[in-house]
PDB file of N, CA and C in Angstrom:
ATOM      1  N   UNK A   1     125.380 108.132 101.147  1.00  0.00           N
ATOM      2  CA  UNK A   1     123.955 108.301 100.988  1.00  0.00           C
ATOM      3  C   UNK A   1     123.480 109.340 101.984  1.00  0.00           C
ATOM      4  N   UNK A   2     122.598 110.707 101.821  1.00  0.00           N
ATOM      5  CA  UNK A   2     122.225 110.941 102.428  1.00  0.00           C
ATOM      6  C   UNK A   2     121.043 110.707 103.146  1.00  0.00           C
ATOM      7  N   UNK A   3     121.306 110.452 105.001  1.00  0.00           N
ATOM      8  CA  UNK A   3     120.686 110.096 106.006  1.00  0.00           C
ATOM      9  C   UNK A   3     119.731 110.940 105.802  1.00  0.00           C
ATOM     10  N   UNK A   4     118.300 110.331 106.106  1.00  0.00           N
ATOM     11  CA  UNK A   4     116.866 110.551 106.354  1.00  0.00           C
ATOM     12  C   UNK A   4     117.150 110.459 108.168  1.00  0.00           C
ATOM     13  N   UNK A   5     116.520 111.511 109.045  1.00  0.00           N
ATOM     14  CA  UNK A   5     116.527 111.472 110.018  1.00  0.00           C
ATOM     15  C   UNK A   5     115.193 110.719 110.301  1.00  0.00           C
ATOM     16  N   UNK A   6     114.575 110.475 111.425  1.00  0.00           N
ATOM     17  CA  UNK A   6     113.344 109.886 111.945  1.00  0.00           C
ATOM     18  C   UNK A   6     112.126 110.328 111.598  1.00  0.00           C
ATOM     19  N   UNK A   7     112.670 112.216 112.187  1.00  0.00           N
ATOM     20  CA  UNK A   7     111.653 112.981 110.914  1.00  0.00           C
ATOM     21  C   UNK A   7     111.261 113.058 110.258  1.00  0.00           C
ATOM     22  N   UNK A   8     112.256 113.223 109.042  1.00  0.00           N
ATOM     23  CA  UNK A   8     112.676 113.498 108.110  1.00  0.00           C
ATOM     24  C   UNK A   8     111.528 112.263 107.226  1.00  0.00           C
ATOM     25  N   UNK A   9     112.160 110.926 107.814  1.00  0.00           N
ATOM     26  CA  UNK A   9     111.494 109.838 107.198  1.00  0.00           C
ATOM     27  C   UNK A   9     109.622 109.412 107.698  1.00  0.00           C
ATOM     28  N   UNK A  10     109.605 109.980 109.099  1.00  0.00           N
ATOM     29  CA  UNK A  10     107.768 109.888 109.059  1.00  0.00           C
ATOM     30  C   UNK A  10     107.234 111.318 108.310  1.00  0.00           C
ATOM     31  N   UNK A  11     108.123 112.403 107.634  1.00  0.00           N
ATOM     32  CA  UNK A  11     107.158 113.518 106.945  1.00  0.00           C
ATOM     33  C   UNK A  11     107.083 113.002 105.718  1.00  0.00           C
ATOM     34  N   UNK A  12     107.897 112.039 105.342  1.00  0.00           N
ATOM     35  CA  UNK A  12     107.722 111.253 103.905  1.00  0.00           C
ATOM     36  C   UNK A  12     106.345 111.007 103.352  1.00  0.00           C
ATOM     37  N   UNK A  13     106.027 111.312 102.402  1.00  0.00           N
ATOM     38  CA  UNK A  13     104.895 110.652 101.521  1.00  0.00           C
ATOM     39  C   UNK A  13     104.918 109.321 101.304  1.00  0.00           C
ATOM     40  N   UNK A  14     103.431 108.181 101.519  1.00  0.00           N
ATOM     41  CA  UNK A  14     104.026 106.965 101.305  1.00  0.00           C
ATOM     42  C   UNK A  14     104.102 106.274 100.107  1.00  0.00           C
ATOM     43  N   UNK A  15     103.878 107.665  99.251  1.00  0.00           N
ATOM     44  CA  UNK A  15     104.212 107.300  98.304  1.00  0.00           C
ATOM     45  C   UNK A  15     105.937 107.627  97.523  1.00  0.00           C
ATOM     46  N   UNK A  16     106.871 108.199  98.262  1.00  0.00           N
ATOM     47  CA  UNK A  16     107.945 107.845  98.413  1.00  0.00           C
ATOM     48  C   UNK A  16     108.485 106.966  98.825  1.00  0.00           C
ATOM     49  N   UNK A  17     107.990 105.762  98.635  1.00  0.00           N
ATOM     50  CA  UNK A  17     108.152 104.510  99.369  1.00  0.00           C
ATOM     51  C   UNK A  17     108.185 103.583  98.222  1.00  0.00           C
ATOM     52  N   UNK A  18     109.458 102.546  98.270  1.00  0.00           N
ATOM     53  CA  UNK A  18     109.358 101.495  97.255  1.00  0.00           C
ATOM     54  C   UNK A  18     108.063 100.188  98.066  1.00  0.00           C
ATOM     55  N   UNK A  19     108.222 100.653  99.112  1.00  0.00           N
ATOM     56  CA  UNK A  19     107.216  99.740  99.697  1.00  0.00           C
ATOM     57  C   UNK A  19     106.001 100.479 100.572  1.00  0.00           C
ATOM     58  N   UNK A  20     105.306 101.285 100.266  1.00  0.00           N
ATOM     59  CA  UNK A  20     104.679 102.178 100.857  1.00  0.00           C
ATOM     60  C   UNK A  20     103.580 101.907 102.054  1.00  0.00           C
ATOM     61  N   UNK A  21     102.829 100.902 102.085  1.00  0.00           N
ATOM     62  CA  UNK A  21     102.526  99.943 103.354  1.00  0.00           C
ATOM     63  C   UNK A  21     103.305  99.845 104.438  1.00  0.00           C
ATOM     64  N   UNK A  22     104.205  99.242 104.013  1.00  0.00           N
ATOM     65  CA  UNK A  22     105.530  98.781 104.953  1.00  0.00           C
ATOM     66  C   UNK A  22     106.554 100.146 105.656  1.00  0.00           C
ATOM     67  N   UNK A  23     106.048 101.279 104.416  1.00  0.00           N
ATOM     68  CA  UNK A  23     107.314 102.716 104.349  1.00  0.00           C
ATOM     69  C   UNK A  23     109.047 101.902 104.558  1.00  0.00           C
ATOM     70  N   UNK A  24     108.579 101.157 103.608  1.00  0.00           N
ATOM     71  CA  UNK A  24     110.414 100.856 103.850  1.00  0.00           C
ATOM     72  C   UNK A  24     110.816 100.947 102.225  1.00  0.00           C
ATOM     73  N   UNK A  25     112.350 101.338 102.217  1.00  0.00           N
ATOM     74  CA  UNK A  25     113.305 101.946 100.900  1.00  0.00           C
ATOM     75  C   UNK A  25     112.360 103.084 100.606  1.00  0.00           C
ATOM     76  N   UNK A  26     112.674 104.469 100.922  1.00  0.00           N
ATOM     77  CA  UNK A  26     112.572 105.396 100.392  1.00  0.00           C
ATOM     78  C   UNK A  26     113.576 105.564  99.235  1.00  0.00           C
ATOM     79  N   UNK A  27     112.532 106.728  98.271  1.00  0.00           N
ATOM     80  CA  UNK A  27     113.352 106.976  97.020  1.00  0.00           C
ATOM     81  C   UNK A  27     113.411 108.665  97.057  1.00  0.00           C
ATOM     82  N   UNK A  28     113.803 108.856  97.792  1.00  0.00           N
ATOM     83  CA  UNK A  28     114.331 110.262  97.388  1.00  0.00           C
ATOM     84  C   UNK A  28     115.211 110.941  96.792  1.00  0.00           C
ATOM     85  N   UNK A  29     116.054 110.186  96.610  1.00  0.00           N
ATOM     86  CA  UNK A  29     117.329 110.732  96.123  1.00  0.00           C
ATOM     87  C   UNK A  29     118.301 109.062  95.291  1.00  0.00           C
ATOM     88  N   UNK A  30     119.108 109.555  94.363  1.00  0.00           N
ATOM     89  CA  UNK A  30     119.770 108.508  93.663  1.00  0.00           C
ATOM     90  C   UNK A  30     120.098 106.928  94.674  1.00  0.00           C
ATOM     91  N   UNK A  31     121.099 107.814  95.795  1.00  0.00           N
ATOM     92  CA  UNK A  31     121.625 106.426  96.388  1.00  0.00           C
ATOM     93  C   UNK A  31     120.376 106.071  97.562  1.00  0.00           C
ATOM     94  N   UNK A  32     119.580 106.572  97.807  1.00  0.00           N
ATOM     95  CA  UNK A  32     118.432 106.015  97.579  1.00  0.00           C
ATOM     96  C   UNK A  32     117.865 104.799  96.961  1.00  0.00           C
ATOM     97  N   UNK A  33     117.940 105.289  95.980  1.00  0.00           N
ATOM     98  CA  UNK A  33     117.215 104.415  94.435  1.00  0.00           C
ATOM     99  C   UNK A  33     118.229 103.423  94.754  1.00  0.00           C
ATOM    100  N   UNK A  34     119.381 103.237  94.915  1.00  0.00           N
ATOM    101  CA  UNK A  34     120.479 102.124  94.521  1.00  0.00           C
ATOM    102  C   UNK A  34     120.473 101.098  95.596  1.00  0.00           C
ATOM    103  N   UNK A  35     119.921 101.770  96.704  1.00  0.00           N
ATOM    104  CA  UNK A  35     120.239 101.104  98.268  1.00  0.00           C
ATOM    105  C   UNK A  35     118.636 100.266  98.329  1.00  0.00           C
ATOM    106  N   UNK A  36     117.645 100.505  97.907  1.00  0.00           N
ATOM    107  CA  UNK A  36     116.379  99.948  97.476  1.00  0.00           C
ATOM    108  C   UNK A  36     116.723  99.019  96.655  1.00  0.00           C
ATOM    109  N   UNK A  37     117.401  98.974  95.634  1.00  0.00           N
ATOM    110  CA  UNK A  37     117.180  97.966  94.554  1.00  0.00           C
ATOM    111  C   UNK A  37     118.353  96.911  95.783  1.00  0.00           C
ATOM    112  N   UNK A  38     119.266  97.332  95.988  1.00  0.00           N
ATOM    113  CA  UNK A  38     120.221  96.223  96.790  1.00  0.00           C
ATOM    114  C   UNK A  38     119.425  95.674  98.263  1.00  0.00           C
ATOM    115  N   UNK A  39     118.730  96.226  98.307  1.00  0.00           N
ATOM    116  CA  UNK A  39     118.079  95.645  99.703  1.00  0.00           C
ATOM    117  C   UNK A  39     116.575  95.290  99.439  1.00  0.00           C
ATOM    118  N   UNK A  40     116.251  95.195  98.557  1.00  0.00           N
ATOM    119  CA  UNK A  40     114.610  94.566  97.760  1.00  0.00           C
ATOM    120  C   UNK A  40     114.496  93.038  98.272  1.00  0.00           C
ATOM    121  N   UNK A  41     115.455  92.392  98.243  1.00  0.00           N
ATOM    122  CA  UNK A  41     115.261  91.291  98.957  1.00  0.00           C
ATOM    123  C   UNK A  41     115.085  90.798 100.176  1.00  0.00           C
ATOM    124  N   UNK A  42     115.475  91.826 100.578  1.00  0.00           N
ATOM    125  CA  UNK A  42     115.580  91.661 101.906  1.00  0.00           C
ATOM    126  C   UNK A  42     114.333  91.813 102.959  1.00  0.00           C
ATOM    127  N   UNK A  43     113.466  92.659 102.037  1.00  0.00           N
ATOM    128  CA  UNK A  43     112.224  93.061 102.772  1.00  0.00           C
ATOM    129  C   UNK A  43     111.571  91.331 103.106  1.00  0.00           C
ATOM    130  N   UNK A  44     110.914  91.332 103.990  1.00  0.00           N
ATOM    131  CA  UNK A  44     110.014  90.880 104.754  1.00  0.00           C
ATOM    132  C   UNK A  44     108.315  90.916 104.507  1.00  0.00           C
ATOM    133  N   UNK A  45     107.732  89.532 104.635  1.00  0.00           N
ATOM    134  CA  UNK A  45     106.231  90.246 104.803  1.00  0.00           C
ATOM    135  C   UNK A  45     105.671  90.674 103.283  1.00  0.00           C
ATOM    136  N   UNK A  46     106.325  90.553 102.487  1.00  0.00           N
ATOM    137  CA  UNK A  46     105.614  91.458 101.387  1.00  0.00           C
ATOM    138  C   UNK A  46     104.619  90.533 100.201  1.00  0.00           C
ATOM    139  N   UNK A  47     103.769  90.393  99.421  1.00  0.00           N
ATOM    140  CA  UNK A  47     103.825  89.654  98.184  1.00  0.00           C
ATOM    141  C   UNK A  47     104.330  89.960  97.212  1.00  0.00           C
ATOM    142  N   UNK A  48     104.360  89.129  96.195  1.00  0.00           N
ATOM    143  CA  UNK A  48     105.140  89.381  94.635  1.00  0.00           C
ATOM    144  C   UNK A  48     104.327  90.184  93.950  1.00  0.00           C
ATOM    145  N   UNK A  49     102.829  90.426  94.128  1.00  0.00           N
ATOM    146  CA  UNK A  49     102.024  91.790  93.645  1.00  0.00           C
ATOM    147  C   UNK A  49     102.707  92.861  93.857  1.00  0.00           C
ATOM    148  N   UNK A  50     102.999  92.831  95.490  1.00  0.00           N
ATOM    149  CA  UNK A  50     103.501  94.003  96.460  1.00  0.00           C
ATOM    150  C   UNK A  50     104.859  94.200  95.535  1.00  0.00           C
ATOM    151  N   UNK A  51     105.698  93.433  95.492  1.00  0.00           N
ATOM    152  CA  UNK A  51     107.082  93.519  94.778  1.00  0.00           C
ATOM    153  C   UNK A  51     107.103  93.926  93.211  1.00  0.00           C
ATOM    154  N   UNK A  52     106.023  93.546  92.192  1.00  0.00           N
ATOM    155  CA  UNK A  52     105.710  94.288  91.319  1.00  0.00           C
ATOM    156  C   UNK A  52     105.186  95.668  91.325  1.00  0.00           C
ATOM    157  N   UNK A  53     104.680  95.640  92.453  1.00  0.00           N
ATOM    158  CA  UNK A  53     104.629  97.560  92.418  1.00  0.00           C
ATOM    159  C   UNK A  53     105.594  98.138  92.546  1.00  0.00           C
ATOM    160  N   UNK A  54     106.376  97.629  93.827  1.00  0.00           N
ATOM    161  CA  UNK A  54     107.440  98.119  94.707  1.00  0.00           C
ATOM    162  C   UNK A  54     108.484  98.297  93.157  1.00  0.00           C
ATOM    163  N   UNK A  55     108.784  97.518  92.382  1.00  0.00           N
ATOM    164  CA  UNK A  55     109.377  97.413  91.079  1.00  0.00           C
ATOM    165  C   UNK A  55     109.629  98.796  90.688  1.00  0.00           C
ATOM    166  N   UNK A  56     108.148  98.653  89.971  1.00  0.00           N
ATOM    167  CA  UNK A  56     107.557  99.478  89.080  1.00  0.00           C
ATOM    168  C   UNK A  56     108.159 101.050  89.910  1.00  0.00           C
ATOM    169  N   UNK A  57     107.357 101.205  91.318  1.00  0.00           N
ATOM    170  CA  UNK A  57     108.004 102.943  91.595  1.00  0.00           C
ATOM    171  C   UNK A  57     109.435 102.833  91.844  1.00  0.00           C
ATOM    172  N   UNK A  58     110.259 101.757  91.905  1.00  0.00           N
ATOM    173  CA  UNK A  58     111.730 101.838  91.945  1.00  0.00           C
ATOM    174  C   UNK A  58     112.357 102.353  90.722  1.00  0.00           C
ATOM    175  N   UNK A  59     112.068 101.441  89.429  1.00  0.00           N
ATOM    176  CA  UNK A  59     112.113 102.030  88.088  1.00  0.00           C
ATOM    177  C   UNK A  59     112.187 103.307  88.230  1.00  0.00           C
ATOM    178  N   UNK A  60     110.679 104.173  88.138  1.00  0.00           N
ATOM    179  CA  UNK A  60     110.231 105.127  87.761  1.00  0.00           C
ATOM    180  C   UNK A  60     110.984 106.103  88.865  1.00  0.00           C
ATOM    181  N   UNK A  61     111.553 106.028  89.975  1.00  0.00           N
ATOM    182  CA  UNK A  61     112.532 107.176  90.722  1.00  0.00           C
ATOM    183  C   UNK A  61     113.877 106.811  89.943  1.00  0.00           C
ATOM    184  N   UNK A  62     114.356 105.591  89.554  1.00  0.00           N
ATOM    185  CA  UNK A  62     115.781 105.423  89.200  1.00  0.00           C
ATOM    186  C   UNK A  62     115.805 106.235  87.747  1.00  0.00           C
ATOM    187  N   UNK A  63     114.740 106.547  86.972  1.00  0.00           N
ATOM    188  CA  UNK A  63     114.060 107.355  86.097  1.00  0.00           C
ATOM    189  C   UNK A  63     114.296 108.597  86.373  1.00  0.00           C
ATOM    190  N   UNK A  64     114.165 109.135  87.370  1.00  0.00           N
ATOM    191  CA  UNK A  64     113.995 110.636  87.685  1.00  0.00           C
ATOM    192  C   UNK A  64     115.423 111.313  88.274  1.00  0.00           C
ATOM    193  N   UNK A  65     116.014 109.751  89.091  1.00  0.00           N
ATOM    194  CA  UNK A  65     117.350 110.460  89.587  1.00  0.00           C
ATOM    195  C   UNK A  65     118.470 109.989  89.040  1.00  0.00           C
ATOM    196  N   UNK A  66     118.146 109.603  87.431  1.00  0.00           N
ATOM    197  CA  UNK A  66     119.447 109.115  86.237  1.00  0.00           C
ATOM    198  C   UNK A  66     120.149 108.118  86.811  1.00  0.00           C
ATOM    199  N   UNK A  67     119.495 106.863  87.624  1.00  0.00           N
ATOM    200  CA  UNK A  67     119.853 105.817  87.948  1.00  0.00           C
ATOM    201  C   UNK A  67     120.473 104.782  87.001  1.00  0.00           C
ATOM    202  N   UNK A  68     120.671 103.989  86.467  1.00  0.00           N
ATOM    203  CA  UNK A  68     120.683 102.672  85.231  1.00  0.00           C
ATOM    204  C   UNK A  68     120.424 101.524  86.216  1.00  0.00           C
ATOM    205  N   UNK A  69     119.656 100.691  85.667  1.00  0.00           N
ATOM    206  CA  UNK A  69     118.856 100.096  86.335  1.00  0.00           C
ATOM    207  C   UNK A  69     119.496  98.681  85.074  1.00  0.00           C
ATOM    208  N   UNK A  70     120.468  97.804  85.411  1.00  0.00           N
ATOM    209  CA  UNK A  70     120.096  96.323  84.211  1.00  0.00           C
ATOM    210  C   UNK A  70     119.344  95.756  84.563  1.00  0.00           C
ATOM    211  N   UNK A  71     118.433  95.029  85.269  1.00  0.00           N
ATOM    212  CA  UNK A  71     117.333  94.023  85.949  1.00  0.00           C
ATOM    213  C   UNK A  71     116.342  94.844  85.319  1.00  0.00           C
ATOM    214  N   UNK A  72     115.465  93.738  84.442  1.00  0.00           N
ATOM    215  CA  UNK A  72     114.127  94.532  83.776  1.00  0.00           C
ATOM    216  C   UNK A  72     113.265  93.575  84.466  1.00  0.00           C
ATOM    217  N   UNK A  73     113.327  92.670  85.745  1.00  0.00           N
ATOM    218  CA  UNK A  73     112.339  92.522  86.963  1.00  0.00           C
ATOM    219  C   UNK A  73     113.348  92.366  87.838  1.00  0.00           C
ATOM    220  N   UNK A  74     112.660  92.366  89.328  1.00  0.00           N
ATOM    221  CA  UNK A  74     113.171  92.176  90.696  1.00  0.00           C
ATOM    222  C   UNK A  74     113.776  91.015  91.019  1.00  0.00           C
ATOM    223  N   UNK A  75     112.666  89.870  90.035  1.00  0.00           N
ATOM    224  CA  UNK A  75     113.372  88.776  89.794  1.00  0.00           C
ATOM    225  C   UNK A  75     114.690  88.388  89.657  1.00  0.00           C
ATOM    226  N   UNK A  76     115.433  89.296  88.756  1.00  0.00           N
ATOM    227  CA  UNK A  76     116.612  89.192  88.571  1.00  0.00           C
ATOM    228  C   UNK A  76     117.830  89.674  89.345  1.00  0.00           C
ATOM    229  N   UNK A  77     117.166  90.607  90.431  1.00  0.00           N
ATOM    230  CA  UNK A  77     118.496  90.956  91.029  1.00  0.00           C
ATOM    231  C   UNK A  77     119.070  89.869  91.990  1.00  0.00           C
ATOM    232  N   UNK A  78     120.868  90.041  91.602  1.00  0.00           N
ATOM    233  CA  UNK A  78     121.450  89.198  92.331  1.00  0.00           C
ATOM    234  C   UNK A  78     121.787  88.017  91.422  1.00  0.00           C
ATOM    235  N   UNK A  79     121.099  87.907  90.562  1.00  0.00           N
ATOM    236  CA  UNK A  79     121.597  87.201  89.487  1.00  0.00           C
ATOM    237  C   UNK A  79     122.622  87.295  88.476  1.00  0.00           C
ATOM    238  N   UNK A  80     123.456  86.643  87.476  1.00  0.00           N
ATOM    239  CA  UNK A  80     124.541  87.267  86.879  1.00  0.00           C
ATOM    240  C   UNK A  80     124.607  85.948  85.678  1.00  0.00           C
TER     241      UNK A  80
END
């Protein structure tokens, strides 16, 4: 995955952010997108509103950087 330096990650838009409040899981790039969906649980602090957004712009980058996404909610990841 390529490393976001400190920089790198406060010049971020927060709306590059699966959690943009929080600025945590950026989506910039594919393994990006992949390392967000595997660590979605993990966040802290958030609500399930918050996590339906957070969703929704995860989708829509895994969209842009030809991700495949099986979980059609957040709900489901980790499940099998």
């Amino acid at each position: 995955m390529a490393k976001l330096t400190a920089d790198d990650r406060n010049d971020l838009d927060k709306g590059n952010f699966a959690f943009p409040k929080e600025r945590k899981e950026p989506l910039e790039n594919a393994a990006h997108v992949r390392n967000a969906i595997a660590r979605f649980n993990q966040v802290k602090g958030v609500s399930d509103d918050e996590r339906d957004a957070a969703w929704k712009r995860i989708k829509a980058a895994a969209k842009k950087h030809n991700v495949e996404v099986s979980e059609k909610s957040w709900r489901e990841i980790g499940k099998d």
